[in-house]
PDB file of N, CA and C in Angstrom:
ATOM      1  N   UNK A   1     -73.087 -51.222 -72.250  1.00  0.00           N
ATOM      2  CA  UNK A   1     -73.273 -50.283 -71.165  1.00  0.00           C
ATOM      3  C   UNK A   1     -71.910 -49.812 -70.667  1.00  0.00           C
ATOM      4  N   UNK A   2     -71.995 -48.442 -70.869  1.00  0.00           N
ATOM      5  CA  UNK A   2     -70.539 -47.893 -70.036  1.00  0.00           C
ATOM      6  C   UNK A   2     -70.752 -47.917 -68.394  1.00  0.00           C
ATOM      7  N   UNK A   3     -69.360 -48.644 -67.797  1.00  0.00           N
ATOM      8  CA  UNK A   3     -69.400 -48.492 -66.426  1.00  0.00           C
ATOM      9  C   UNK A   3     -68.147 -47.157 -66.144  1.00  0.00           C
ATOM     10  N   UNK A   4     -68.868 -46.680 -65.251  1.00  0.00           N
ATOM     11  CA  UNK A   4     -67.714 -45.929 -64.373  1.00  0.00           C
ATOM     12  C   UNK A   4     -66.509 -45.844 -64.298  1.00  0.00           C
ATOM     13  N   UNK A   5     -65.263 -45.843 -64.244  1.00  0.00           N
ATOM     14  CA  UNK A   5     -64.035 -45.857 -64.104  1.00  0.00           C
ATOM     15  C   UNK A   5     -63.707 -45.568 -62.767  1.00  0.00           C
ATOM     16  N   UNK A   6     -63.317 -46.229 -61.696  1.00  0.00           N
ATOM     17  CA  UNK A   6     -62.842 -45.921 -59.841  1.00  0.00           C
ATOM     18  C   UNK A   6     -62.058 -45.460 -60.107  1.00  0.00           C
ATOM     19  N   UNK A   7     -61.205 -45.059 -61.185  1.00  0.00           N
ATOM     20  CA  UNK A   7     -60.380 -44.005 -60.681  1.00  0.00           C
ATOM     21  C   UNK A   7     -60.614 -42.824 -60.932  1.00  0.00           C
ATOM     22  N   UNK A   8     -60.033 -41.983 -60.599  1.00  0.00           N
ATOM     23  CA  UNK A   8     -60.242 -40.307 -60.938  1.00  0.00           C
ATOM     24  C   UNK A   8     -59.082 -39.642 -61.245  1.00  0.00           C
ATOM     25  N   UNK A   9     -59.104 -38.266 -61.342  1.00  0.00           N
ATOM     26  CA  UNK A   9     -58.201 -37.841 -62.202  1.00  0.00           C
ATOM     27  C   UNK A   9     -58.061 -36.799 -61.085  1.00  0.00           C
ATOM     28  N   UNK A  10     -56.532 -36.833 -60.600  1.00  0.00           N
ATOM     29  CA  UNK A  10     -56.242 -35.954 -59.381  1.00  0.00           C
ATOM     30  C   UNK A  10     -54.942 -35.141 -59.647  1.00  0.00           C
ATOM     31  N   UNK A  11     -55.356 -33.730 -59.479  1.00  0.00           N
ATOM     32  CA  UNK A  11     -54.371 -32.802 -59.713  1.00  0.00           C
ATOM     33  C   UNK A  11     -53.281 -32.138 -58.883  1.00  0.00           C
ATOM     34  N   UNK A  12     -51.973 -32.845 -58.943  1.00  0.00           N
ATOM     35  CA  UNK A  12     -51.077 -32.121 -57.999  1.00  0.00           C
ATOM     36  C   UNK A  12     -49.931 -30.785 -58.737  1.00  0.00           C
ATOM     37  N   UNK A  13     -50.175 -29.812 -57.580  1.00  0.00           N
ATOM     38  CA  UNK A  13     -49.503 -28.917 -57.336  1.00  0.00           C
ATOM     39  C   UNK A  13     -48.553 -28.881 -56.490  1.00  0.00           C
ATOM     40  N   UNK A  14     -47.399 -28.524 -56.569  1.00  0.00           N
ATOM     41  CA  UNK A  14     -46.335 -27.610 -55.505  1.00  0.00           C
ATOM     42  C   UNK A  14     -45.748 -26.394 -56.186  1.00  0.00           C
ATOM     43  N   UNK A  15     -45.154 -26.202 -54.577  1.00  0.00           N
ATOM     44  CA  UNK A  15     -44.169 -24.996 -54.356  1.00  0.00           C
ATOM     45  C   UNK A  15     -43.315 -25.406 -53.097  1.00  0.00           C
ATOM     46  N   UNK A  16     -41.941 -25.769 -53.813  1.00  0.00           N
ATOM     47  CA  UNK A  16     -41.233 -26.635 -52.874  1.00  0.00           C
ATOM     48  C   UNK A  16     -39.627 -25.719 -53.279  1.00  0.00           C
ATOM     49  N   UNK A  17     -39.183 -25.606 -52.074  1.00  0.00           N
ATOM     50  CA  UNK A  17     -37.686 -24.326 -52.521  1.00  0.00           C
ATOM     51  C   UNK A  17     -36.600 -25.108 -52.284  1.00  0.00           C
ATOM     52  N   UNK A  18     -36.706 -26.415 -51.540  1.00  0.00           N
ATOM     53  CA  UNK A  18     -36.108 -27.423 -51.187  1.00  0.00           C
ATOM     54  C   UNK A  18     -35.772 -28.162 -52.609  1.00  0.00           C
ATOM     55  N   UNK A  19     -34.473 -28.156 -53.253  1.00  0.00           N
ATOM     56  CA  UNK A  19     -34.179 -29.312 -54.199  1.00  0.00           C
ATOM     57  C   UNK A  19     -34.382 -30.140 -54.070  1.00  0.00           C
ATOM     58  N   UNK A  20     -33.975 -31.149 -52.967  1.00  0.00           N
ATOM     59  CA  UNK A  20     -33.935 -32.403 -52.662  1.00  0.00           C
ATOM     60  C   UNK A  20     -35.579 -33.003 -52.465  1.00  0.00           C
ATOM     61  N   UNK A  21     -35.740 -32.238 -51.798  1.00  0.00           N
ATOM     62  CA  UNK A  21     -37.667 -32.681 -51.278  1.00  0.00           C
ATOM     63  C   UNK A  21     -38.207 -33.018 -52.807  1.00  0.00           C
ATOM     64  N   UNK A  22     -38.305 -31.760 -54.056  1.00  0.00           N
ATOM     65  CA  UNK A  22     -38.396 -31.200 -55.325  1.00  0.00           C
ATOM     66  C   UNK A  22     -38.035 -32.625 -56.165  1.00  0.00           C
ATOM     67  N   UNK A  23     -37.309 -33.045 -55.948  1.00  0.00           N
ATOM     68  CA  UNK A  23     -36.885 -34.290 -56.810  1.00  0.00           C
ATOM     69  C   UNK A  23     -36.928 -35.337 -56.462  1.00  0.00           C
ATOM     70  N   UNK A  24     -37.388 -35.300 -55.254  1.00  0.00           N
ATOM     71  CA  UNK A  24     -38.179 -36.908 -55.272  1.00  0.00           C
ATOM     72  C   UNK A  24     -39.079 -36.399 -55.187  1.00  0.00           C
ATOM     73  N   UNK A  25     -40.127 -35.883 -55.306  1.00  0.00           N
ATOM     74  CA  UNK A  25     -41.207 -35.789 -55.072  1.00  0.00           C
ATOM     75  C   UNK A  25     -41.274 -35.689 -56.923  1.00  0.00           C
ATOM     76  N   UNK A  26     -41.021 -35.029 -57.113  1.00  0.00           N
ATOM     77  CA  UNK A  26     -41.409 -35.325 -59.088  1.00  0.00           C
ATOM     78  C   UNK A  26     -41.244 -36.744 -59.529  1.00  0.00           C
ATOM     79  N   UNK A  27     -40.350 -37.750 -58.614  1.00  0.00           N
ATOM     80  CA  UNK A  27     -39.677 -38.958 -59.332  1.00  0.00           C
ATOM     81  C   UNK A  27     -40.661 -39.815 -59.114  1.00  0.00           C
ATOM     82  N   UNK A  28     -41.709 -39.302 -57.492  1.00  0.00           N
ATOM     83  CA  UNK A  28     -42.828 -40.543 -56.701  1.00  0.00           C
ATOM     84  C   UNK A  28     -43.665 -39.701 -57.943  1.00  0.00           C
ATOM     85  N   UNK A  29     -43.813 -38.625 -58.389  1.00  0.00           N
ATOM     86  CA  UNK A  29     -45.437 -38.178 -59.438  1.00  0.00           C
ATOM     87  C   UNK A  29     -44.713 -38.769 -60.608  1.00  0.00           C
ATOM     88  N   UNK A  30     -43.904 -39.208 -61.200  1.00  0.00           N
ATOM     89  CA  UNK A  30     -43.707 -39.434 -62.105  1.00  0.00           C
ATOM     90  C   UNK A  30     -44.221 -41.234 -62.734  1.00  0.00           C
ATOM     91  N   UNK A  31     -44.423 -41.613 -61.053  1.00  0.00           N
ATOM     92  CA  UNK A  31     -44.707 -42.909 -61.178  1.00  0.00           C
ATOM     93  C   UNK A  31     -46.550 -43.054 -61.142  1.00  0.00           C
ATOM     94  N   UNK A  32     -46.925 -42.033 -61.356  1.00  0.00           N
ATOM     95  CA  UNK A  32     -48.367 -41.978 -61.149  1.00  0.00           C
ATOM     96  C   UNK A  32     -49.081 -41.224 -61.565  1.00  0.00           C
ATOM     97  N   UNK A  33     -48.220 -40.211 -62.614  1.00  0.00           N
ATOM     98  CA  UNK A  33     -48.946 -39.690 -63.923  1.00  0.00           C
ATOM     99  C   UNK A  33     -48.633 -38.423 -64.396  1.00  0.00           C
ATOM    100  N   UNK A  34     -48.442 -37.924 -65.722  1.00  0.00           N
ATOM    101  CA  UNK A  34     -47.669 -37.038 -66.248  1.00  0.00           C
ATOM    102  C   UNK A  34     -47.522 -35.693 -65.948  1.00  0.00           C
ATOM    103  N   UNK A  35     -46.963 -35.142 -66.478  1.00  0.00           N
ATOM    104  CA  UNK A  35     -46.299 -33.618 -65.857  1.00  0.00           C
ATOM    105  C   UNK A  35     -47.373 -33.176 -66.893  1.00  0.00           C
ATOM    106  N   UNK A  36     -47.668 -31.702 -66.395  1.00  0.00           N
ATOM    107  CA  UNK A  36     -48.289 -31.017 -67.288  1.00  0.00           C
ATOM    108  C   UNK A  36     -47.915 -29.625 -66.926  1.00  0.00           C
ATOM    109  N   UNK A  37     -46.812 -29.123 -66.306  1.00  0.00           N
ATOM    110  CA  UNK A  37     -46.541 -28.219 -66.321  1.00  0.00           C
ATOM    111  C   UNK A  37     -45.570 -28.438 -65.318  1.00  0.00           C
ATOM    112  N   UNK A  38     -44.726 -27.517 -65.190  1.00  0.00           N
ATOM    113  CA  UNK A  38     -42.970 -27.562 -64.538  1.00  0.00           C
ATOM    114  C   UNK A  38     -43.744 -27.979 -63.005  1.00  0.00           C
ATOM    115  N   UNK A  39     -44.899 -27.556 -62.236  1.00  0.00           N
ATOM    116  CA  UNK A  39     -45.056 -27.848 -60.790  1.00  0.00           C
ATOM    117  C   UNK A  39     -46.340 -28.404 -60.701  1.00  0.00           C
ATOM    118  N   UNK A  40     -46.814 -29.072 -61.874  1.00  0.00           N
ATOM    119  CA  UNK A  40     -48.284 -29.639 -61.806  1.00  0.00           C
ATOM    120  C   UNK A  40     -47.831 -30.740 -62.456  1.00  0.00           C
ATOM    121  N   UNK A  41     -48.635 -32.114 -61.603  1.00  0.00           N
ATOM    122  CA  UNK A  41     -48.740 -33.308 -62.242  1.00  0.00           C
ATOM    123  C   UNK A  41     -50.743 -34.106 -62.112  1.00  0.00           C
ATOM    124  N   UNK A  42     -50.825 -34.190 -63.256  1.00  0.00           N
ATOM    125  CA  UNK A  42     -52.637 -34.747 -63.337  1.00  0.00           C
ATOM    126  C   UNK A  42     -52.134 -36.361 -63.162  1.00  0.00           C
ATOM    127  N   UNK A  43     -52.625 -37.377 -62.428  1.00  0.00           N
ATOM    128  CA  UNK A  43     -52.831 -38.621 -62.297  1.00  0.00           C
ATOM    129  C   UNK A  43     -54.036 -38.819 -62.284  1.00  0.00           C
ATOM    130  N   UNK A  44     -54.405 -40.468 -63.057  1.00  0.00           N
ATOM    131  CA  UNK A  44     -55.600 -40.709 -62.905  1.00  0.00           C
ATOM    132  C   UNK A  44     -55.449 -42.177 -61.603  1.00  0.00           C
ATOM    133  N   UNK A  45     -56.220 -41.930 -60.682  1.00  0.00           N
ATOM    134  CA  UNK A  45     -55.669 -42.912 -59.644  1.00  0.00           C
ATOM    135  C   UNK A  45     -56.649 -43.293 -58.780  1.00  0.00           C
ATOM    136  N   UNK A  46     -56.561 -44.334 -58.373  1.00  0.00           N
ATOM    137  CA  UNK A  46     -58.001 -45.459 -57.198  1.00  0.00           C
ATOM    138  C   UNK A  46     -57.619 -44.442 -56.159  1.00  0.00           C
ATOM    139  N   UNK A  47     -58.922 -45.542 -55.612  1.00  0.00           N
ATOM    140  CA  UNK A  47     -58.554 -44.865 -53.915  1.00  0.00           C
ATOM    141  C   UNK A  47     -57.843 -45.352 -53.200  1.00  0.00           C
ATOM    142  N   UNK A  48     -57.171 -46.399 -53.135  1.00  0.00           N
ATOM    143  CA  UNK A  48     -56.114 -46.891 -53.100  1.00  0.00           C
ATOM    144  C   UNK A  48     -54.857 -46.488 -52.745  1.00  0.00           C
ATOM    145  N   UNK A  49     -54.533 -46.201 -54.700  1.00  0.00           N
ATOM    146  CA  UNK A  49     -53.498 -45.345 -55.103  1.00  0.00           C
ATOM    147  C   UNK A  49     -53.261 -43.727 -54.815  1.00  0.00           C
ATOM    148  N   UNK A  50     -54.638 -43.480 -54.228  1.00  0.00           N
ATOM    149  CA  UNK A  50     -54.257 -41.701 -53.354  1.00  0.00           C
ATOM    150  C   UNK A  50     -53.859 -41.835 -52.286  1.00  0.00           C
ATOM    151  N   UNK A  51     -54.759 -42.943 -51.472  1.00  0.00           N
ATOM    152  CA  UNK A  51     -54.220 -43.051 -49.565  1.00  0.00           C
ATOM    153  C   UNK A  51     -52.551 -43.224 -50.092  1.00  0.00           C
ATOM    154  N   UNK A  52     -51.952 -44.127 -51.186  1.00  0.00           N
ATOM    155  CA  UNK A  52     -50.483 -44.942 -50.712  1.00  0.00           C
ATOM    156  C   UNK A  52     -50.095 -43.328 -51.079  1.00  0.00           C
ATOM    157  N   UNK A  53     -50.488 -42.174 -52.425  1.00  0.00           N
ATOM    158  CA  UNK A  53     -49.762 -41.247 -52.862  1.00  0.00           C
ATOM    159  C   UNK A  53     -49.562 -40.373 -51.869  1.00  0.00           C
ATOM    160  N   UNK A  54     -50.905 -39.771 -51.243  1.00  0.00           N
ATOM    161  CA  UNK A  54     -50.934 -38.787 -49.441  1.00  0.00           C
ATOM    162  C   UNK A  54     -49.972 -39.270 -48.985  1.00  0.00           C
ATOM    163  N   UNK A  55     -49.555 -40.741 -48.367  1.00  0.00           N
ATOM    164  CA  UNK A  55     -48.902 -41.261 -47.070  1.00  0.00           C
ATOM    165  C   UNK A  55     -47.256 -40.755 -47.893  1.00  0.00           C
ATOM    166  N   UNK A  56     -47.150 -41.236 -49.018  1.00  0.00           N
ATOM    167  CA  UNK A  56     -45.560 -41.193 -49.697  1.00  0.00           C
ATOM    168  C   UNK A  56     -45.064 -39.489 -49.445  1.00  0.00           C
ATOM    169  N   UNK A  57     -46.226 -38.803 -49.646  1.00  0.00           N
ATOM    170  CA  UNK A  57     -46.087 -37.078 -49.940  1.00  0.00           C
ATOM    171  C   UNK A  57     -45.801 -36.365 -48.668  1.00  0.00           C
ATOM    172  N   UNK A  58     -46.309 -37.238 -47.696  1.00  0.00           N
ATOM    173  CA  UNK A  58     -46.090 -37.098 -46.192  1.00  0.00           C
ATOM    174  C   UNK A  58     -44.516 -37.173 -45.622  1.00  0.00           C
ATOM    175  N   UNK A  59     -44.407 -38.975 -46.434  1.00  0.00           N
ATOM    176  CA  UNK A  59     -42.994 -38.812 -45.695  1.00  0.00           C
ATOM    177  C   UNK A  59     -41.943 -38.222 -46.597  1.00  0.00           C
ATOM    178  N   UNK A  60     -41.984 -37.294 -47.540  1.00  0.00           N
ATOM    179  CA  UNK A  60     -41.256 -36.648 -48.255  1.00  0.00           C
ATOM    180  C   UNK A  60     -41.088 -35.898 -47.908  1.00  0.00           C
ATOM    181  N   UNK A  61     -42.396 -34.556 -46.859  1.00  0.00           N
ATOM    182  CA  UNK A  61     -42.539 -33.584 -46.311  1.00  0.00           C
ATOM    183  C   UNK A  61     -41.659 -33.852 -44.757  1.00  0.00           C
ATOM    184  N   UNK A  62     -41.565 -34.585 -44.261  1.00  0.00           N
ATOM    185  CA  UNK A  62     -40.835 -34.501 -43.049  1.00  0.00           C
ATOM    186  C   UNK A  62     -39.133 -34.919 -43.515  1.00  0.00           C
ATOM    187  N   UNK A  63     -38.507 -34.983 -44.562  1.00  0.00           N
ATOM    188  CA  UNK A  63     -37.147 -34.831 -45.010  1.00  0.00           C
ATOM    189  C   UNK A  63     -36.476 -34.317 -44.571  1.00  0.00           C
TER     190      UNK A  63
END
């Protein structure tokens, strides 16, 4: 019997003009799932792992 998988597959986008913001913020997606295009990263991730990714993306945004 196949079970479910809790995680899901969550698609991030930006548009960030800020270098600095821009590169850590690729370095925290880089730790949580691959690039698929120069400003898109797909992760497959718990629920968990989205509340900690939101809260990290947060304090990147107030830089």
């Amino acid at each position: 019997m196949h079970t479910p998988s809790s995680k899901q597959l969550v698609v991030v986008a930006y548009d960030i003009s800020s270098n600095k913001r821009r590169n850590t913020l690729v370095k925290l997606l880089r730790g949580y799932g691959v690039r698929v295009n120069y400003s898109v990263f797909e992760c497959r991730i718990g629920k968990a792992g989205l509340s900690a990714l939101k809260m990290r993306i947060d304090e990147i945004q107030i830089m």
